[in-house]
C-alpha atoms as a PDB file:
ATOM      1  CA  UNK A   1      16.006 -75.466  11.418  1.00  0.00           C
ATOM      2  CA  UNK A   2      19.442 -75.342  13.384  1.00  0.00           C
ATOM      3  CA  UNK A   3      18.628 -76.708  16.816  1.00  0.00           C
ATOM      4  CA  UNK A   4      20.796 -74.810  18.930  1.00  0.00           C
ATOM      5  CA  UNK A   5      21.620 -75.751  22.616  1.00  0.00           C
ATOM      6  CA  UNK A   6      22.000 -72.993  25.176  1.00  0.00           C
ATOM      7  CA  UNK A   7      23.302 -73.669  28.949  1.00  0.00           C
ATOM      8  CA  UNK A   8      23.292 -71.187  31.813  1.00  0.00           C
ATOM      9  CA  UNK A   9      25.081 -70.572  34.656  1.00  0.00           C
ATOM     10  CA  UNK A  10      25.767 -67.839  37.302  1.00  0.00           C
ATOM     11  CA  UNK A  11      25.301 -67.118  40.605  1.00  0.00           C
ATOM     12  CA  UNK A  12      22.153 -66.946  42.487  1.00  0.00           C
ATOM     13  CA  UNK A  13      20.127 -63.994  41.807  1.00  0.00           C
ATOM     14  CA  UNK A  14      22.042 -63.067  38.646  1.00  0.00           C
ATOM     15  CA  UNK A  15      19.408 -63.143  36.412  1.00  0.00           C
ATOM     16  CA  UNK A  16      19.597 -66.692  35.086  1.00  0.00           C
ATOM     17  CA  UNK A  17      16.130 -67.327  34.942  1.00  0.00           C
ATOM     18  CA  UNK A  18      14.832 -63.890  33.148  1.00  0.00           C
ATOM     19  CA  UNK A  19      17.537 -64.324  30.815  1.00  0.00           C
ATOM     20  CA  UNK A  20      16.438 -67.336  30.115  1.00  0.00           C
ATOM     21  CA  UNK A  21      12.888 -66.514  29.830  1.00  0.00           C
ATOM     22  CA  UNK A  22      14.587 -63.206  27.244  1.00  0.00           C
ATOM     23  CA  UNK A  23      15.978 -65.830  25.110  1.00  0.00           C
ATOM     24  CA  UNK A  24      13.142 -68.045  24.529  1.00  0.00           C
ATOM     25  CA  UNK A  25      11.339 -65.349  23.449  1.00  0.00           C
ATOM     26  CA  UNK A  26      14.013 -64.622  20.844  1.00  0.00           C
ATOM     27  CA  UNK A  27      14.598 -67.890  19.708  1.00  0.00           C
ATOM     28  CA  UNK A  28      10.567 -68.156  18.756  1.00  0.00           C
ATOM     29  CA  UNK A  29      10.121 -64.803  17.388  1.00  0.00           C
ATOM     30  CA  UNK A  30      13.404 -65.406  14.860  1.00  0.00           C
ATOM     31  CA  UNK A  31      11.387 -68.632  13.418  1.00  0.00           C
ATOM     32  CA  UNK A  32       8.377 -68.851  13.951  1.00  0.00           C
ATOM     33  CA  UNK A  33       7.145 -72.120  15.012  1.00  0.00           C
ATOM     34  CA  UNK A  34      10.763 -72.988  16.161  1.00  0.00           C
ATOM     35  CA  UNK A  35      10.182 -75.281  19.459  1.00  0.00           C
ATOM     36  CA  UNK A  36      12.203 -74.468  22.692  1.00  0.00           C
ATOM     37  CA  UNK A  37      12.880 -77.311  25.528  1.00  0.00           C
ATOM     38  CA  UNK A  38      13.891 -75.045  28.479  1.00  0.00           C
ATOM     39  CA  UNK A  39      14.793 -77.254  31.658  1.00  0.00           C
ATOM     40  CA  UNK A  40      15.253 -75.698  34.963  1.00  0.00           C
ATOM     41  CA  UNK A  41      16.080 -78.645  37.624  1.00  0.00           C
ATOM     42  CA  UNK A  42      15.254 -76.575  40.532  1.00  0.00           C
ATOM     43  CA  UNK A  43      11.851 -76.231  39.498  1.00  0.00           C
ATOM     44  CA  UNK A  44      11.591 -79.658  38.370  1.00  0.00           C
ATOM     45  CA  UNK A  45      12.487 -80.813  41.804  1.00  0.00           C
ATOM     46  CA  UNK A  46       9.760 -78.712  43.522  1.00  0.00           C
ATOM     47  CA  UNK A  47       7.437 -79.737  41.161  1.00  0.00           C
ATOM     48  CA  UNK A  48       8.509 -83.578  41.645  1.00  0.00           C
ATOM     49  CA  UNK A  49       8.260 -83.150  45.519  1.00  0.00           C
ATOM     50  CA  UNK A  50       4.537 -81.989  45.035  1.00  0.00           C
ATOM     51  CA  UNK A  51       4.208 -86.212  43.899  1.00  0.00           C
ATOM     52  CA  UNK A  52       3.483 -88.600  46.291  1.00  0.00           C
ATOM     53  CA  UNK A  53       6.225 -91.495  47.599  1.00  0.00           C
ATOM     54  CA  UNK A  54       9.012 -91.606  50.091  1.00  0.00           C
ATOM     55  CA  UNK A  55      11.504 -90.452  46.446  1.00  0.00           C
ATOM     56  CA  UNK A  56       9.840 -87.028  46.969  1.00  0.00           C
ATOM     57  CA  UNK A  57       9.504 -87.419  50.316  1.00  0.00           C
ATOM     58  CA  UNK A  58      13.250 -87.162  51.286  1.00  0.00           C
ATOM     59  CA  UNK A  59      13.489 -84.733  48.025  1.00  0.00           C
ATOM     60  CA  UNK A  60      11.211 -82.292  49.860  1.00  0.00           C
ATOM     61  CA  UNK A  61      12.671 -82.829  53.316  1.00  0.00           C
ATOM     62  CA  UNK A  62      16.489 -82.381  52.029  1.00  0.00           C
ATOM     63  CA  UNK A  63      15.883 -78.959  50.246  1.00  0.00           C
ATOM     64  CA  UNK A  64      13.645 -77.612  53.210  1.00  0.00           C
ATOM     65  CA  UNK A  65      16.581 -78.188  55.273  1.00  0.00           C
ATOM     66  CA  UNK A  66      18.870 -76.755  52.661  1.00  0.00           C
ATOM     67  CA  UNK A  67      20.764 -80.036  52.275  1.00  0.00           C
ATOM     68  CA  UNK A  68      21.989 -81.160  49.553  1.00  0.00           C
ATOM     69  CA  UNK A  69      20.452 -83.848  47.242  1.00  0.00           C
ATOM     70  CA  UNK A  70      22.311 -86.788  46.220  1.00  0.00           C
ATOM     71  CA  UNK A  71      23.773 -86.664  42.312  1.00  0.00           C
ATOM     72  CA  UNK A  72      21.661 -89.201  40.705  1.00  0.00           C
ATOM     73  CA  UNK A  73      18.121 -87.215  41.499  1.00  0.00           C
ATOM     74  CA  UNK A  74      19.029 -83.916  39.499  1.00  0.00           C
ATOM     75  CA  UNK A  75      20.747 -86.461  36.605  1.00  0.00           C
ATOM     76  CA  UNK A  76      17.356 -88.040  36.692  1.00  0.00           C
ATOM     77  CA  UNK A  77      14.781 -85.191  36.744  1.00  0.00           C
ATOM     78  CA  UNK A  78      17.123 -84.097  33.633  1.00  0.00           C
ATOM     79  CA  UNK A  79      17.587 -86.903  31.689  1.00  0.00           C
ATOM     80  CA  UNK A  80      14.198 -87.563  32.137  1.00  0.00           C
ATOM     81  CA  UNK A  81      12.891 -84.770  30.642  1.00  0.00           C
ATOM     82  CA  UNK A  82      15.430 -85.417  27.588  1.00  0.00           C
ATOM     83  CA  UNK A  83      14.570 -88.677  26.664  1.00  0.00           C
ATOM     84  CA  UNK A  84      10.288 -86.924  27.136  1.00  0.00           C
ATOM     85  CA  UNK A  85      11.014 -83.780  25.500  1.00  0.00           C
ATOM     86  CA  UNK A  86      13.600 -84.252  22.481  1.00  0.00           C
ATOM     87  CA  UNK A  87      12.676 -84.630  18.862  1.00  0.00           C
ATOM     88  CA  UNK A  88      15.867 -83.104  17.437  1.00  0.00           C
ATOM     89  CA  UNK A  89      14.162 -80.164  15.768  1.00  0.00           C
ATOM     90  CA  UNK A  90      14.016 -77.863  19.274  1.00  0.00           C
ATOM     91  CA  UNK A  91      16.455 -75.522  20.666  1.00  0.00           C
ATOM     92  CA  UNK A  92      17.426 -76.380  23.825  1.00  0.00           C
ATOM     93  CA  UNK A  93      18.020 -74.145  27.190  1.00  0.00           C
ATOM     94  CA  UNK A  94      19.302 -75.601  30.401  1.00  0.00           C
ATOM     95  CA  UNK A  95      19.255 -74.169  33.531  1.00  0.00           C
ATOM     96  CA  UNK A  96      21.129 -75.690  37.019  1.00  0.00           C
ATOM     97  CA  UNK A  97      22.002 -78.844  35.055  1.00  0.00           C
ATOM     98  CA  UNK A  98      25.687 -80.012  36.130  1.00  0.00           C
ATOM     99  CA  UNK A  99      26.266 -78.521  38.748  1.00  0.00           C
ATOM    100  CA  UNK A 100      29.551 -80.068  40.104  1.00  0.00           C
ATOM    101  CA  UNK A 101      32.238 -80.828  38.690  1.00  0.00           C
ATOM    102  CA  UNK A 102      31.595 -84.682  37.759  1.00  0.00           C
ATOM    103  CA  UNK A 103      28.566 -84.323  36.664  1.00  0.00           C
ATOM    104  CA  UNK A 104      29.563 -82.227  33.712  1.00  0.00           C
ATOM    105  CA  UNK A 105      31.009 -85.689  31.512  1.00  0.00           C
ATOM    106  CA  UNK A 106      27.490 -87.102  32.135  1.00  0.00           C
ATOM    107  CA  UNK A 107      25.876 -83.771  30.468  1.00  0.00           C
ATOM    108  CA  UNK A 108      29.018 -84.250  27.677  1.00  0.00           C
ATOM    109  CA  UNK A 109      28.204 -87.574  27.007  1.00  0.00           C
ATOM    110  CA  UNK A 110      24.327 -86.751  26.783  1.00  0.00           C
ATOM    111  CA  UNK A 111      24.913 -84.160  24.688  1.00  0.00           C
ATOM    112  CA  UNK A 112      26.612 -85.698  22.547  1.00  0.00           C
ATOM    113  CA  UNK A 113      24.595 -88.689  22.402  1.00  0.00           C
ATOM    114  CA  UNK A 114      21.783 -86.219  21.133  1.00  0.00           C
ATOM    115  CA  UNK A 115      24.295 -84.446  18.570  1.00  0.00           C
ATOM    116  CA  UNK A 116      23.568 -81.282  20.003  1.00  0.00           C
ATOM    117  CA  UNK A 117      26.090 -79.500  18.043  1.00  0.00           C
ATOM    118  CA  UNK A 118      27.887 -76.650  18.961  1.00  0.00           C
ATOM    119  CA  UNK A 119      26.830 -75.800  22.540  1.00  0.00           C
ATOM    120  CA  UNK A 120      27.181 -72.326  24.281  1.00  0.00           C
ATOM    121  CA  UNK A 121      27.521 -71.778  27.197  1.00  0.00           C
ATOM    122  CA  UNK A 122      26.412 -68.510  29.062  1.00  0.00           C
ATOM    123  CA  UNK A 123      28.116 -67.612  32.063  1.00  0.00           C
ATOM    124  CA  UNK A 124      26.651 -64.565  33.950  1.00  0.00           C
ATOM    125  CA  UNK A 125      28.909 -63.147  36.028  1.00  0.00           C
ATOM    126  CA  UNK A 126      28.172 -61.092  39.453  1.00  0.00           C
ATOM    127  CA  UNK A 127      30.348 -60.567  42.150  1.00  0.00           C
ATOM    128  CA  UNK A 128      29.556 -62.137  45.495  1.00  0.00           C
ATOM    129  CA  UNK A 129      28.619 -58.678  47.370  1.00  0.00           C
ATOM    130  CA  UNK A 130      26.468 -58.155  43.880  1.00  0.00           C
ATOM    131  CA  UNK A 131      24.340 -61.428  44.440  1.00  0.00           C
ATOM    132  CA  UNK A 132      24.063 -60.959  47.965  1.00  0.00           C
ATOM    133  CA  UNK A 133      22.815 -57.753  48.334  1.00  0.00           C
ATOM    134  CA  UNK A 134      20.325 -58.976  45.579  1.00  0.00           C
ATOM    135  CA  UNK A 135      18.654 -61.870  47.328  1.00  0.00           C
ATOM    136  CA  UNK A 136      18.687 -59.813  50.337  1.00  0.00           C
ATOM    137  CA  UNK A 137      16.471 -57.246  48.585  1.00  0.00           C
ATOM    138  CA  UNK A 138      14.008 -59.627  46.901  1.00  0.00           C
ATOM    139  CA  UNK A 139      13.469 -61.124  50.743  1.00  0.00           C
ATOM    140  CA  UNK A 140      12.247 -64.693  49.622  1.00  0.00           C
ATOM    141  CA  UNK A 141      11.825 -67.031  52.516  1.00  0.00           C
ATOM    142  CA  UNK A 142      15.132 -69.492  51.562  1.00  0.00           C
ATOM    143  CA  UNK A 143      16.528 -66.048  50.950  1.00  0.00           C
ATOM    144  CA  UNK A 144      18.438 -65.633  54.775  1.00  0.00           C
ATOM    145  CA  UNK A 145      21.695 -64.391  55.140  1.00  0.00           C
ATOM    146  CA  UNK A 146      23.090 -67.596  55.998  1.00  0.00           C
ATOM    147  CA  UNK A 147      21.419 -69.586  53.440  1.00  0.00           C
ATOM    148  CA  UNK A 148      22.479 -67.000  50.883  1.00  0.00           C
ATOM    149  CA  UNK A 149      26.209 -67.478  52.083  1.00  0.00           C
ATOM    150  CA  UNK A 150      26.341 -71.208  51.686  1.00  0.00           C
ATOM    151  CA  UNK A 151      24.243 -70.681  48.162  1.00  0.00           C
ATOM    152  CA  UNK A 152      27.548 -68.706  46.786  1.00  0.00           C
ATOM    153  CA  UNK A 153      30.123 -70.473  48.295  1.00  0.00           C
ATOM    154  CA  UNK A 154      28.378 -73.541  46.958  1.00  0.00           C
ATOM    155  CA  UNK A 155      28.583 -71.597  43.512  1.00  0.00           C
ATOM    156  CA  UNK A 156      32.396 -70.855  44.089  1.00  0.00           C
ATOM    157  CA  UNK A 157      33.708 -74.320  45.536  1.00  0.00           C
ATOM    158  CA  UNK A 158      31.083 -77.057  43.059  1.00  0.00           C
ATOM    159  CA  UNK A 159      29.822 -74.795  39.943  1.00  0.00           C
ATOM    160  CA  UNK A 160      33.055 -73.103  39.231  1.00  0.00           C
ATOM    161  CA  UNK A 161      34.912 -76.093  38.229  1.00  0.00           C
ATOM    162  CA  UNK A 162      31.790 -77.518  36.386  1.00  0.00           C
ATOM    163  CA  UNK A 163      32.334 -74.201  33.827  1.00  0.00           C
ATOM    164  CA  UNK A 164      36.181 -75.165  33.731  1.00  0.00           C
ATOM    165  CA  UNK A 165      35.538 -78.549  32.397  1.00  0.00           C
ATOM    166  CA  UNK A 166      32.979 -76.657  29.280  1.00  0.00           C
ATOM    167  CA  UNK A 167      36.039 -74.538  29.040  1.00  0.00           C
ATOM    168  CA  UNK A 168      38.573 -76.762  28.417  1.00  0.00           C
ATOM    169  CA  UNK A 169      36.791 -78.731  26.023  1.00  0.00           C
ATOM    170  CA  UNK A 170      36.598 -77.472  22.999  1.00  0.00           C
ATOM    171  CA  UNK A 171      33.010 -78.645  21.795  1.00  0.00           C
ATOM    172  CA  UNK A 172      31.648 -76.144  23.560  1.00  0.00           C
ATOM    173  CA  UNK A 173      31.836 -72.310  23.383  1.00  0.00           C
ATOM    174  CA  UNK A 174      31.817 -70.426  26.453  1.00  0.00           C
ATOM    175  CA  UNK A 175      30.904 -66.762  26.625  1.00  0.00           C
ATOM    176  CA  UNK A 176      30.818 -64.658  29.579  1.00  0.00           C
ATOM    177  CA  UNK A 177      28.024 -61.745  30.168  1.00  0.00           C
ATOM    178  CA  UNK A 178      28.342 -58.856  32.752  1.00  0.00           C
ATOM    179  CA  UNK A 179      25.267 -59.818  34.862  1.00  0.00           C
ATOM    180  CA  UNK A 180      25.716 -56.306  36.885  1.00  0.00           C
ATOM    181  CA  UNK A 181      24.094 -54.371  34.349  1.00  0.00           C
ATOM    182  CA  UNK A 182      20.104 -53.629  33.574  1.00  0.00           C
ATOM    183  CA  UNK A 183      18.406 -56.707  32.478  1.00  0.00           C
ATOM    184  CA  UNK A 184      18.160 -55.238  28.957  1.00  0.00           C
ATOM    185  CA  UNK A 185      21.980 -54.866  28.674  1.00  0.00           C
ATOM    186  CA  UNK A 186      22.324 -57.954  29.951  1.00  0.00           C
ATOM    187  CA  UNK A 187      20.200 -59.431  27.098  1.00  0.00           C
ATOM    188  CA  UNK A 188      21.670 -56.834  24.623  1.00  0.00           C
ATOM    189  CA  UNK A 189      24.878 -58.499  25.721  1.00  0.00           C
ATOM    190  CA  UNK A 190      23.490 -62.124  24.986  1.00  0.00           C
ATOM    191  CA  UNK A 191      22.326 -61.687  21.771  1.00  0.00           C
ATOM    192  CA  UNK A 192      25.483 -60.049  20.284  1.00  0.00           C
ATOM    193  CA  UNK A 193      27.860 -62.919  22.005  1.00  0.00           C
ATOM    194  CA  UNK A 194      25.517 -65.628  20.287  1.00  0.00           C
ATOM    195  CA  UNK A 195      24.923 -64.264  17.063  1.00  0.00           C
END
């Protein structure tokens, strides 16, 4: 087996997590029995809030309020589940890891620490209009206008520079997908950029 490592990025509501969901599938159906470590740190963190202790506490309180949580807790929920999860003999898929800018040499470093050769990253692009209009129409309840806004100028001002940094380094491979297309195409599109 060729462990391959897969990271995602893109605005909210551009199909990041069905995507991801798309190429798990494909990764176990081209070997079967191939293991895939998919981390998603927003879902970690809800889960971890569900513990009890003044950690989760705060966690819970600070994304309720749509605040934003301190570096070291999404670097922990992710590193954490690293150092649980990794054999060296699993693909890997990560989802909302990095997100700013100087978090990205911590990533590099554990990365490379876990000779997870060859990375790709997937960037799925939407426009801002595109992604808004989306999370409007899905109408979850940390889905308000305002919250949306400060989601995808978030996206713009932190995540943006994070993907610079995997551009400019060569150890990684960055492709980027039209995400305003059916979620078939979309996948389509994956496949053939990662082949």
């Amino acid at each position: 087996m060729n462990p391959k490592t897969f990271m995602l990025f893109g605005r909210s509501g551009c199909g990041k997590g069905t995507q991801a969901q798309l190429l798990i599938k494909h990764l176990e159906n081209l070997h079967a029995g191939d293991r895939v470590v998919y981390i998603e740190t927003g879902a970690k963190l809800r889960e971890f809030t569900k513990e009890v202790g003044l950690t989760q506490d705060l966690t819970a309180k600070t994304m309720s309020e749509g605040g934003l949580l301190p570096s070291f807790l999404p670097i922990w929920i992710w590193t954490n589940m690293f150092i649980r999860n990794l054999s060296g003999k699993e693909h890997l898929i990560l989802d909302g890891l990095s997100r700013r800018a100087y978090e990205a040499p911590i990533l590099h470093d554990a990365l490379k620490f876990y000779n997870r050769q060859n990375p790709i990253v997937i960037v799925i692009n939407v426009s801002k209009e595109w992604s808004k209009n989306r999370l409007l129409a899905r109408g979850r309840g940390d889905d308000k206008k305002e919250d949306i806004d400060s989601r995808l100028e978030w996206y713009d001002t932190n995540v943006m520079p994070t993907i610079d940094y995997f551009r400019q380094n060569n150890y990684y491979k960055v492709i980027d997908i039209n995400g305003e297309q059916t979620i078939e195409k979309v996948a389509t599109d994956i496949l053939a950029a990662i082949a």
